[in-house]
PDB file of N, CA and C in Angstrom:
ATOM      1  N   UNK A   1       7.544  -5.738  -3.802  1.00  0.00           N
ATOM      2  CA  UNK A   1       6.785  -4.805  -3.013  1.00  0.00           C
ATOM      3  C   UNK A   1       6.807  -5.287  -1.574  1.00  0.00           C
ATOM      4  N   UNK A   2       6.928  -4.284  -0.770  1.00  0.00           N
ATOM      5  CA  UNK A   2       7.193  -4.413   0.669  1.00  0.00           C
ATOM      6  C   UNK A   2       5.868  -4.786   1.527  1.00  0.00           C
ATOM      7  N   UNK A   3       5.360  -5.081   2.716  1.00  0.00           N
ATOM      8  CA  UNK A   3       4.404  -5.503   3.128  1.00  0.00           C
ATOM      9  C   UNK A   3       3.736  -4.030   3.671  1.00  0.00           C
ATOM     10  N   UNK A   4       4.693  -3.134   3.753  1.00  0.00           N
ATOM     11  CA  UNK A   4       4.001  -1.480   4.026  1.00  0.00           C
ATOM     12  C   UNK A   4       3.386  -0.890   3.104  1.00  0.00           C
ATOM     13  N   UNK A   5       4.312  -1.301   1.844  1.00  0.00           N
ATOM     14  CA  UNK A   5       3.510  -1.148   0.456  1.00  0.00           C
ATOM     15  C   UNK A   5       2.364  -1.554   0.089  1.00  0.00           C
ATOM     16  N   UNK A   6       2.728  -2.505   0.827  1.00  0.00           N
ATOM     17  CA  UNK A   6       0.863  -3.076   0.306  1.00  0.00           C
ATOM     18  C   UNK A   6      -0.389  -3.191   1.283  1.00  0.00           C
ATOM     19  N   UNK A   7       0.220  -2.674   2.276  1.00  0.00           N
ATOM     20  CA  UNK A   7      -0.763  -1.831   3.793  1.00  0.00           C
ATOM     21  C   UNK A   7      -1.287  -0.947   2.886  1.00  0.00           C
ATOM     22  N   UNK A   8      -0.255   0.427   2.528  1.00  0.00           N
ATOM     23  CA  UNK A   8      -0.354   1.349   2.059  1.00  0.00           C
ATOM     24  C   UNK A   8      -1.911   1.167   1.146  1.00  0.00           C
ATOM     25  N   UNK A   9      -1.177   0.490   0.030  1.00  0.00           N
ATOM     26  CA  UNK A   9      -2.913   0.135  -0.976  1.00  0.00           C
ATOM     27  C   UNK A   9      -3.509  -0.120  -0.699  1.00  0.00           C
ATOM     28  N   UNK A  10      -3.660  -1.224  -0.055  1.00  0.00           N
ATOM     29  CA  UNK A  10      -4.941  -1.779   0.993  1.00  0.00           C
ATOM     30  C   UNK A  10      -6.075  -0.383   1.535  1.00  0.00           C
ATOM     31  N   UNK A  11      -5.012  -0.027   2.348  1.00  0.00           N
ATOM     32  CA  UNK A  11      -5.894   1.219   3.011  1.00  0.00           C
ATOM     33  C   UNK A  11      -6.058   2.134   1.946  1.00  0.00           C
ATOM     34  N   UNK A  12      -5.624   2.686   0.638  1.00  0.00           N
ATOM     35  CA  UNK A  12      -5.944   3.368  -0.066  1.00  0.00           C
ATOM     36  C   UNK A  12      -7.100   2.889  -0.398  1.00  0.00           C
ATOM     37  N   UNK A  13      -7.313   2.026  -1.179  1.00  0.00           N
ATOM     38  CA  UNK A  13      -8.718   1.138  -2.049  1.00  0.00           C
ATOM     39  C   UNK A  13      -9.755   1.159  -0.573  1.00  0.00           C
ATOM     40  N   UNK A  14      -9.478   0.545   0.383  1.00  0.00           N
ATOM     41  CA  UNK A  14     -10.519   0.370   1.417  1.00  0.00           C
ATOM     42  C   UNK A  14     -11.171   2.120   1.861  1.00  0.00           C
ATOM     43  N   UNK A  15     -10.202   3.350   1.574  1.00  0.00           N
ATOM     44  CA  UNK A  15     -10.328   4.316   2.047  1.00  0.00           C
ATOM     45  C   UNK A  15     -11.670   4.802   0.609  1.00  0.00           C
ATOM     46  N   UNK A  16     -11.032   4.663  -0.506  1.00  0.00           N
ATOM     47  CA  UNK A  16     -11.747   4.640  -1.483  1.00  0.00           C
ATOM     48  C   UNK A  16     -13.205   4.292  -1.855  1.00  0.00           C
ATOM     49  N   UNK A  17     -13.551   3.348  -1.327  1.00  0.00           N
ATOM     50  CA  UNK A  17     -14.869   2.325  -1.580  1.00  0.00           C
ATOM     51  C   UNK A  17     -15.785   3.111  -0.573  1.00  0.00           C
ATOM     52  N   UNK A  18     -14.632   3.413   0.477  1.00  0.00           N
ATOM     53  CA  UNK A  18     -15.647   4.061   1.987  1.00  0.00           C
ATOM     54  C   UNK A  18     -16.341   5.417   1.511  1.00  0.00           C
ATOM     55  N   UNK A  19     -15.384   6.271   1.092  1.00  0.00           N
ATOM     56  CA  UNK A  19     -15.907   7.615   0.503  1.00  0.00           C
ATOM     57  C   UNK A  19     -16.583   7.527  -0.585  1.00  0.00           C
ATOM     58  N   UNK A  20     -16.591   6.546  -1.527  1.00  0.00           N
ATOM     59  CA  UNK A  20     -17.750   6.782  -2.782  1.00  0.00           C
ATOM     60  C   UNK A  20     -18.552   6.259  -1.786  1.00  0.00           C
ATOM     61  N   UNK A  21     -18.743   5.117  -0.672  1.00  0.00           N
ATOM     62  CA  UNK A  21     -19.918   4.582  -0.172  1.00  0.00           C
ATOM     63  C   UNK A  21     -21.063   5.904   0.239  1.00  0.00           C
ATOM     64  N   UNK A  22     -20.097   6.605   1.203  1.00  0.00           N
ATOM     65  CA  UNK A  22     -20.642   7.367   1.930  1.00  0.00           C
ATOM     66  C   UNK A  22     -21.226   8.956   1.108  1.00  0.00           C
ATOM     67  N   UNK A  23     -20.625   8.981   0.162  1.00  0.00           N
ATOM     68  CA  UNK A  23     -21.040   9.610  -1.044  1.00  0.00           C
ATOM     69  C   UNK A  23     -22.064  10.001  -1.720  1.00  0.00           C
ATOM     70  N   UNK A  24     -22.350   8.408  -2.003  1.00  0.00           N
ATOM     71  CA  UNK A  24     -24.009   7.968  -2.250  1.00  0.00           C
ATOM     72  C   UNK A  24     -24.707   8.137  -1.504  1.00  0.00           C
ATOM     73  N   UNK A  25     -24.274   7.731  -0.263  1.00  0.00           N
ATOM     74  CA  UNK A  25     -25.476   7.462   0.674  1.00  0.00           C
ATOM     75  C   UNK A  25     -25.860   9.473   1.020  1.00  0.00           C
ATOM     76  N   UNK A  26     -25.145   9.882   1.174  1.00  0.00           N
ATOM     77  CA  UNK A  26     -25.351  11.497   1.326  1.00  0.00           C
ATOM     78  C   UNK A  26     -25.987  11.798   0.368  1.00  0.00           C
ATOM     79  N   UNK A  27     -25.948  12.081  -0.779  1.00  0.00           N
ATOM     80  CA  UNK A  27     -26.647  12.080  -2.271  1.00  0.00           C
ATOM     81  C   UNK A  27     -27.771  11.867  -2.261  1.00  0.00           C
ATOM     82  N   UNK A  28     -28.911  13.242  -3.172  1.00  0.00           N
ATOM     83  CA  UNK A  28     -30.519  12.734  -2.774  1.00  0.00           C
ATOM     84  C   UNK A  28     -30.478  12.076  -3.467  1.00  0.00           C
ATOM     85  N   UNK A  29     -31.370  10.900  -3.725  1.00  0.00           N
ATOM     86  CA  UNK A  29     -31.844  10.183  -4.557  1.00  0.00           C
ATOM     87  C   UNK A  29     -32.714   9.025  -3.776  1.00  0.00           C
ATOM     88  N   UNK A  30     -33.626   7.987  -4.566  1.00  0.00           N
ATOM     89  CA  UNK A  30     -34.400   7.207  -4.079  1.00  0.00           C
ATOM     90  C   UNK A  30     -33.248   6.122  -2.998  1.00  0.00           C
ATOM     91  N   UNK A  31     -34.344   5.494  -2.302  1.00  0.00           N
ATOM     92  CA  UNK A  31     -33.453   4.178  -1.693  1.00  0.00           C
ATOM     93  C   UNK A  31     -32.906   3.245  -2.630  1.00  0.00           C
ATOM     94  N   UNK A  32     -34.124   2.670  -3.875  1.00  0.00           N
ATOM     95  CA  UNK A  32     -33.616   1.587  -4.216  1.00  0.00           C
ATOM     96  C   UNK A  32     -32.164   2.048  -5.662  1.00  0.00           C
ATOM     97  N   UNK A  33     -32.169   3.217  -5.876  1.00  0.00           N
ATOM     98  CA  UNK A  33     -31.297   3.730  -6.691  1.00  0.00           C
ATOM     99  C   UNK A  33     -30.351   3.874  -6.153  1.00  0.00           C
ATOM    100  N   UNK A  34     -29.893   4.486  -4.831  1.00  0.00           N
ATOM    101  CA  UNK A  34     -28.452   4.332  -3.810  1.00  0.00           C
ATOM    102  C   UNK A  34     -28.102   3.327  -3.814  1.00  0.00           C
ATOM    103  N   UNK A  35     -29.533   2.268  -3.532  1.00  0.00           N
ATOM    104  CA  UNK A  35     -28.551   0.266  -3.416  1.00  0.00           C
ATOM    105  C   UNK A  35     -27.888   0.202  -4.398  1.00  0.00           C
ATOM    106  N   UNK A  36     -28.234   0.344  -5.662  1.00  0.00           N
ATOM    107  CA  UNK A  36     -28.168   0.275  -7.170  1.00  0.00           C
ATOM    108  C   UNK A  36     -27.226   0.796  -7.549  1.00  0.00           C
ATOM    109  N   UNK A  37     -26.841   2.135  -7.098  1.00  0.00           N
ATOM    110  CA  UNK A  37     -25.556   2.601  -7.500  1.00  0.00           C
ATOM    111  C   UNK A  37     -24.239   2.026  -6.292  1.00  0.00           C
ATOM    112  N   UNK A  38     -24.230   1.807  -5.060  1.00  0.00           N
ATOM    113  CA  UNK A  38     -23.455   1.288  -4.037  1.00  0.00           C
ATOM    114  C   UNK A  38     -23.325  -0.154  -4.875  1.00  0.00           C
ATOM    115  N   UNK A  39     -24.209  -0.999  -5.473  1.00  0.00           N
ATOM    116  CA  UNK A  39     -23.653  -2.511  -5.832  1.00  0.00           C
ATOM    117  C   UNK A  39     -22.747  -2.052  -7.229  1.00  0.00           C
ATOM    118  N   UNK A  40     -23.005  -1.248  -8.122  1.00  0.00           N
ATOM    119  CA  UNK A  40     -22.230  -0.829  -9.079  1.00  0.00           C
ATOM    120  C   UNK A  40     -21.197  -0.300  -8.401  1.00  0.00           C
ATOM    121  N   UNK A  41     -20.826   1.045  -7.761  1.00  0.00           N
ATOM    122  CA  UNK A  41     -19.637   0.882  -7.279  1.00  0.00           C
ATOM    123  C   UNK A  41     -18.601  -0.030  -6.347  1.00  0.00           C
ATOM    124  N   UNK A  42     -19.029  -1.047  -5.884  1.00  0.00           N
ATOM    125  CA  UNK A  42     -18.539  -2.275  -5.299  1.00  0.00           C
ATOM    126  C   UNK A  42     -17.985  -3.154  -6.052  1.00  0.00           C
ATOM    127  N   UNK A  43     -19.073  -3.352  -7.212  1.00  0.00           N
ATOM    128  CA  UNK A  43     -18.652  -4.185  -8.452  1.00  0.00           C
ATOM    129  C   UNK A  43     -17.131  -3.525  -9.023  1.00  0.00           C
ATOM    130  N   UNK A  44     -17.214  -2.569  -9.403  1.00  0.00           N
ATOM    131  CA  UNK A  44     -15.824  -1.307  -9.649  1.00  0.00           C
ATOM    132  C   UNK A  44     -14.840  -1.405  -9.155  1.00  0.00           C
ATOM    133  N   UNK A  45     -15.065  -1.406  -7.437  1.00  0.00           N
ATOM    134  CA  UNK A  45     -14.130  -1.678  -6.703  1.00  0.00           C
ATOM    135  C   UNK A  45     -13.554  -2.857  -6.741  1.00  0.00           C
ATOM    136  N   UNK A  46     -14.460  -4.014  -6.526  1.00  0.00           N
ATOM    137  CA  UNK A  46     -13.665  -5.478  -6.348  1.00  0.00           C
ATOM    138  C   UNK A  46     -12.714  -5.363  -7.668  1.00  0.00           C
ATOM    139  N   UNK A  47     -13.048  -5.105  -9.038  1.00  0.00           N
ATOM    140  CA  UNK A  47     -12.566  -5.491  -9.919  1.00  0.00           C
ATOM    141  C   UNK A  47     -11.217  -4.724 -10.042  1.00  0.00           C
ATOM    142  N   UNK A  48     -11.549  -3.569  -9.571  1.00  0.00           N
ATOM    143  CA  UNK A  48     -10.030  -2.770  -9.257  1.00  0.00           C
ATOM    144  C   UNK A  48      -9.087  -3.763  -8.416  1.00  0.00           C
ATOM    145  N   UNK A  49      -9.716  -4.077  -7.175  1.00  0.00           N
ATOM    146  CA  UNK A  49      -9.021  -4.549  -6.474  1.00  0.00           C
ATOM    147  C   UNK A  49      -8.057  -6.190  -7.020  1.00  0.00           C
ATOM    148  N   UNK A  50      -9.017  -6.452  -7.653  1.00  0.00           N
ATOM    149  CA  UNK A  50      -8.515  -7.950  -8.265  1.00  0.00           C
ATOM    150  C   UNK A  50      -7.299  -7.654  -9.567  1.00  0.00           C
ATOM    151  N   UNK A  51      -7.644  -6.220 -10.698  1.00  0.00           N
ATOM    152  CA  UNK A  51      -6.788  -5.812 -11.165  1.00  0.00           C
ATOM    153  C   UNK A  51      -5.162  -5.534 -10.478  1.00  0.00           C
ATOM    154  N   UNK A  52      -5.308  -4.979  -9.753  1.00  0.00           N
ATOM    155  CA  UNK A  52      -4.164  -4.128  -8.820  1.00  0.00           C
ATOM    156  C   UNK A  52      -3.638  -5.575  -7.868  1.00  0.00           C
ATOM    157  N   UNK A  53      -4.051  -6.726  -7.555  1.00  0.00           N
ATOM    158  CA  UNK A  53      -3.602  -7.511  -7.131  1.00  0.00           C
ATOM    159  C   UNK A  53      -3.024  -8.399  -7.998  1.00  0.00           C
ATOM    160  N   UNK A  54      -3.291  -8.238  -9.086  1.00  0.00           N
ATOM    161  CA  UNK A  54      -2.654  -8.779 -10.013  1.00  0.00           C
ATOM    162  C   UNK A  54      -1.822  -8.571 -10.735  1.00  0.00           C
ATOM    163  N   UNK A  55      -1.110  -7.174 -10.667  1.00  0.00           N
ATOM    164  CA  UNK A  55      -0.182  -6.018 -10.798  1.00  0.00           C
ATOM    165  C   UNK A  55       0.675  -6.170  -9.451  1.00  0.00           C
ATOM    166  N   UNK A  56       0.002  -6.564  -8.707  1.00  0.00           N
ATOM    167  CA  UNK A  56       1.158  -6.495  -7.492  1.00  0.00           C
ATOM    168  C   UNK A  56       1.914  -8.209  -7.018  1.00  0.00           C
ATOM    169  N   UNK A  57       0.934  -8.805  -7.775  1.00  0.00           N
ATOM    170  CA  UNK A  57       1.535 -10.364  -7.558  1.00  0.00           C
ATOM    171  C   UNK A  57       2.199 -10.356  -9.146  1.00  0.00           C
ATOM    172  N   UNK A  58       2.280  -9.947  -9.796  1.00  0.00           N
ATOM    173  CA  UNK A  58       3.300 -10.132 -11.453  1.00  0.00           C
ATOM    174  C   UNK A  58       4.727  -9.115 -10.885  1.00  0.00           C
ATOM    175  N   UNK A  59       4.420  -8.278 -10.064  1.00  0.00           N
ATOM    176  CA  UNK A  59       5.469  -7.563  -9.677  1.00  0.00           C
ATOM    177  C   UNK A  59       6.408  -8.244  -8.599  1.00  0.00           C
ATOM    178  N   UNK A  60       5.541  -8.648  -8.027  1.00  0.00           N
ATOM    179  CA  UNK A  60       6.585  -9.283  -6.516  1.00  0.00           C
ATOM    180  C   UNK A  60       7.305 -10.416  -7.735  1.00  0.00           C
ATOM    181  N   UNK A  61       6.649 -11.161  -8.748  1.00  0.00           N
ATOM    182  CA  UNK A  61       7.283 -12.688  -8.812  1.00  0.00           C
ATOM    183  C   UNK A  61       8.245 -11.939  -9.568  1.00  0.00           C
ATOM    184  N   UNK A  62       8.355 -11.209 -10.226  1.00  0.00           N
ATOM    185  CA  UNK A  62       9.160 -10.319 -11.254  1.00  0.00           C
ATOM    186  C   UNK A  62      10.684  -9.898 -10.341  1.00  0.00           C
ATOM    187  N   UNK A  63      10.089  -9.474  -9.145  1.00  0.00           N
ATOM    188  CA  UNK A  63      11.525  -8.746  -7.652  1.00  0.00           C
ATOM    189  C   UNK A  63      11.843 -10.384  -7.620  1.00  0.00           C
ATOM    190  N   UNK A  64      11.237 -11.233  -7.123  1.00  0.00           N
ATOM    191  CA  UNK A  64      11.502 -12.706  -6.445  1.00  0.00           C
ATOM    192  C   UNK A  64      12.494 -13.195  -7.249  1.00  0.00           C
ATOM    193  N   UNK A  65      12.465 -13.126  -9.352  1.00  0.00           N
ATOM    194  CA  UNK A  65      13.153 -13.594 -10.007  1.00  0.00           C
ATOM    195  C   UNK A  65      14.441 -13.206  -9.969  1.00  0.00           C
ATOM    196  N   UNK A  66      14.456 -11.553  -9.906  1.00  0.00           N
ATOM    197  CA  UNK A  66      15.208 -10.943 -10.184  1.00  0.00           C
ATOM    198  C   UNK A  66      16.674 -11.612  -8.651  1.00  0.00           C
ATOM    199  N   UNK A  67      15.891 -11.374  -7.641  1.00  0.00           N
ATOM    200  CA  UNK A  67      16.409 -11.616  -6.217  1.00  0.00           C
ATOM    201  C   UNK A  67      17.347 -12.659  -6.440  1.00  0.00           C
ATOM    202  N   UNK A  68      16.652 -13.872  -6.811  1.00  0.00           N
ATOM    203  CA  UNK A  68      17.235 -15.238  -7.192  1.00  0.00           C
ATOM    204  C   UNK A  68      18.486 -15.182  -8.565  1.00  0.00           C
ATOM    205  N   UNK A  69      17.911 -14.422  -9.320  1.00  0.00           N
ATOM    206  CA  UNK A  69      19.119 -14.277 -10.711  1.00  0.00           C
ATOM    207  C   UNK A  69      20.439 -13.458 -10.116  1.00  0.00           C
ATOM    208  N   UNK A  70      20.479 -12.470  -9.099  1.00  0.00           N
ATOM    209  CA  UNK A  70      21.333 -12.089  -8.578  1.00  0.00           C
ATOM    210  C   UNK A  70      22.044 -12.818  -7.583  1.00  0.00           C
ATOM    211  N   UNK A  71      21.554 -13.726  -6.384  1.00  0.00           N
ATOM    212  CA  UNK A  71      21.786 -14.426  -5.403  1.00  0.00           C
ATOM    213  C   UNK A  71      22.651 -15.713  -6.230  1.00  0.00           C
ATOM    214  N   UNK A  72      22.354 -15.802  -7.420  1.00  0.00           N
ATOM    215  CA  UNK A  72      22.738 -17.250  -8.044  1.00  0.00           C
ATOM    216  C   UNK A  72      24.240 -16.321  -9.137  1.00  0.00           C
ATOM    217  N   UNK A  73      24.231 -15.167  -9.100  1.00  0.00           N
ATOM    218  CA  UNK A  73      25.364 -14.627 -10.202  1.00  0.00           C
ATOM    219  C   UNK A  73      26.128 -14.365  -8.988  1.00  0.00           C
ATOM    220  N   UNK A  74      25.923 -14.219  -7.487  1.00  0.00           N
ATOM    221  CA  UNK A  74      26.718 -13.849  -6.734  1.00  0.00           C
ATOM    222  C   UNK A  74      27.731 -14.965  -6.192  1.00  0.00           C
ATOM    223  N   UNK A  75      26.651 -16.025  -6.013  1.00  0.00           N
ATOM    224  CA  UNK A  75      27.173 -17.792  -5.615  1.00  0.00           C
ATOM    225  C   UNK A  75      28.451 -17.985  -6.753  1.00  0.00           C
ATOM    226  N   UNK A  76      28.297 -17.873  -8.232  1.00  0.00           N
ATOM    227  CA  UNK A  76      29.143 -17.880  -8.967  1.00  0.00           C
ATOM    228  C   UNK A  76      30.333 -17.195  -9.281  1.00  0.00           C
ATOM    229  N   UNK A  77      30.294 -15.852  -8.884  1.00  0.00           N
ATOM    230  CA  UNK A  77      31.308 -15.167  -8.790  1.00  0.00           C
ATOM    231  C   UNK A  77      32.081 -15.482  -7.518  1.00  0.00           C
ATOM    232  N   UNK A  78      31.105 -15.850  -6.562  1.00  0.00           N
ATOM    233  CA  UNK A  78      31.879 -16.283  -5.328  1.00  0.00           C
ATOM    234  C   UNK A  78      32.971 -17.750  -5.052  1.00  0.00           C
ATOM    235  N   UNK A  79      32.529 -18.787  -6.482  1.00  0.00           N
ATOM    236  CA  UNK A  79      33.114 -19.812  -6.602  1.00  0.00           C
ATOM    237  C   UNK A  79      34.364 -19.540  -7.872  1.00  0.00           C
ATOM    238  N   UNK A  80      33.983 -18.810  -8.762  1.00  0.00           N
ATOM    239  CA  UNK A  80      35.070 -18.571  -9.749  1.00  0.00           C
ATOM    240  C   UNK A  80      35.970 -17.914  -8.560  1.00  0.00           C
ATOM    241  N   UNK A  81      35.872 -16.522  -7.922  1.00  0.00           N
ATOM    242  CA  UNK A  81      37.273 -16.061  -6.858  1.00  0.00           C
ATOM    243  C   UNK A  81      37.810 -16.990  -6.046  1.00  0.00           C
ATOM    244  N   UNK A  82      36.733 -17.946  -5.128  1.00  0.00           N
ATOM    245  CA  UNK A  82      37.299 -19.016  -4.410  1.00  0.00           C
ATOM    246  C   UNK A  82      37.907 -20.065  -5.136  1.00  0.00           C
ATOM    247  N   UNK A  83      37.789 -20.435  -6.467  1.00  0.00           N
ATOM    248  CA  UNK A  83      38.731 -21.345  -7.343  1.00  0.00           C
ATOM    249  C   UNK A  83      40.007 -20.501  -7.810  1.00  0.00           C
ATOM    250  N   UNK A  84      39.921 -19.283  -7.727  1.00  0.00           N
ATOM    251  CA  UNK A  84      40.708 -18.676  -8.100  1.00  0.00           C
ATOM    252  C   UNK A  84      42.063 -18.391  -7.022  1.00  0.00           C
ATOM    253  N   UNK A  85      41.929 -18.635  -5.655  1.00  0.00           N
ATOM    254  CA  UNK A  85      42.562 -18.367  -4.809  1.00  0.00           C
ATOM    255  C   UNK A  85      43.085 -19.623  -4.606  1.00  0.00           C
ATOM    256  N   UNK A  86      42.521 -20.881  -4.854  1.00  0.00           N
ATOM    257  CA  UNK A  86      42.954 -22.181  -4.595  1.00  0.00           C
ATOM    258  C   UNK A  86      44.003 -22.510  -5.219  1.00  0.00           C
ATOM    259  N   UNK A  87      44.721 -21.865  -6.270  1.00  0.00           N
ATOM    260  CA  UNK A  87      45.273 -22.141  -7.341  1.00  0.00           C
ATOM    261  C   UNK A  87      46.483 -20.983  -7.378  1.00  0.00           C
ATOM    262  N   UNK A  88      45.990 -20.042  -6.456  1.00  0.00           N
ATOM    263  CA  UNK A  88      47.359 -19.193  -6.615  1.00  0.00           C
ATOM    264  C   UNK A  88      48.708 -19.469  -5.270  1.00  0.00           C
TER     265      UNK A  88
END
């Protein structure tokens, strides 16, 4: 995942938390029941957020492996042709 990619989410989730915030707070209800529901949806959020970061760090190491398993089949093909030319 690219670093725009993960602007991208960032500002999605941060855009997210803002509008349920502001949500509540518009919403009749008592004061101490808005706190009450704003710490429950926060709670929601972080845990999303810690989910989805953890989806996005199993993904990058997953590209990183992949990057390296290719970079290392390329080194090899590049030494089998260069042994191969030495010899003809």
């Amino acid at each position: 995942m690219n670093r725009e990619t993960g602007n991208v989410l960032l500002g999605f989730l941060v855009g997210a938390v803002a509008g349920g915030v502001a949500a509540l707070l518009f919403a009749p209800s008592a004061g101490q029941e808005t706190r009450q529901k704003i710490a429950e949806g926060l709670g929601k959020a972080k845990n999303r957020v810690y989910d989805e970061y953890g989806n996005v760090k199993d993904y990058a190491k997953c590209q990183a492996d992949a990057i390296k398993e290719g970079v290392n089949q390329g080194k090899e093909a590049y030494k089998r042709a260069a042994g191969k030319e030495e010899t003809v």
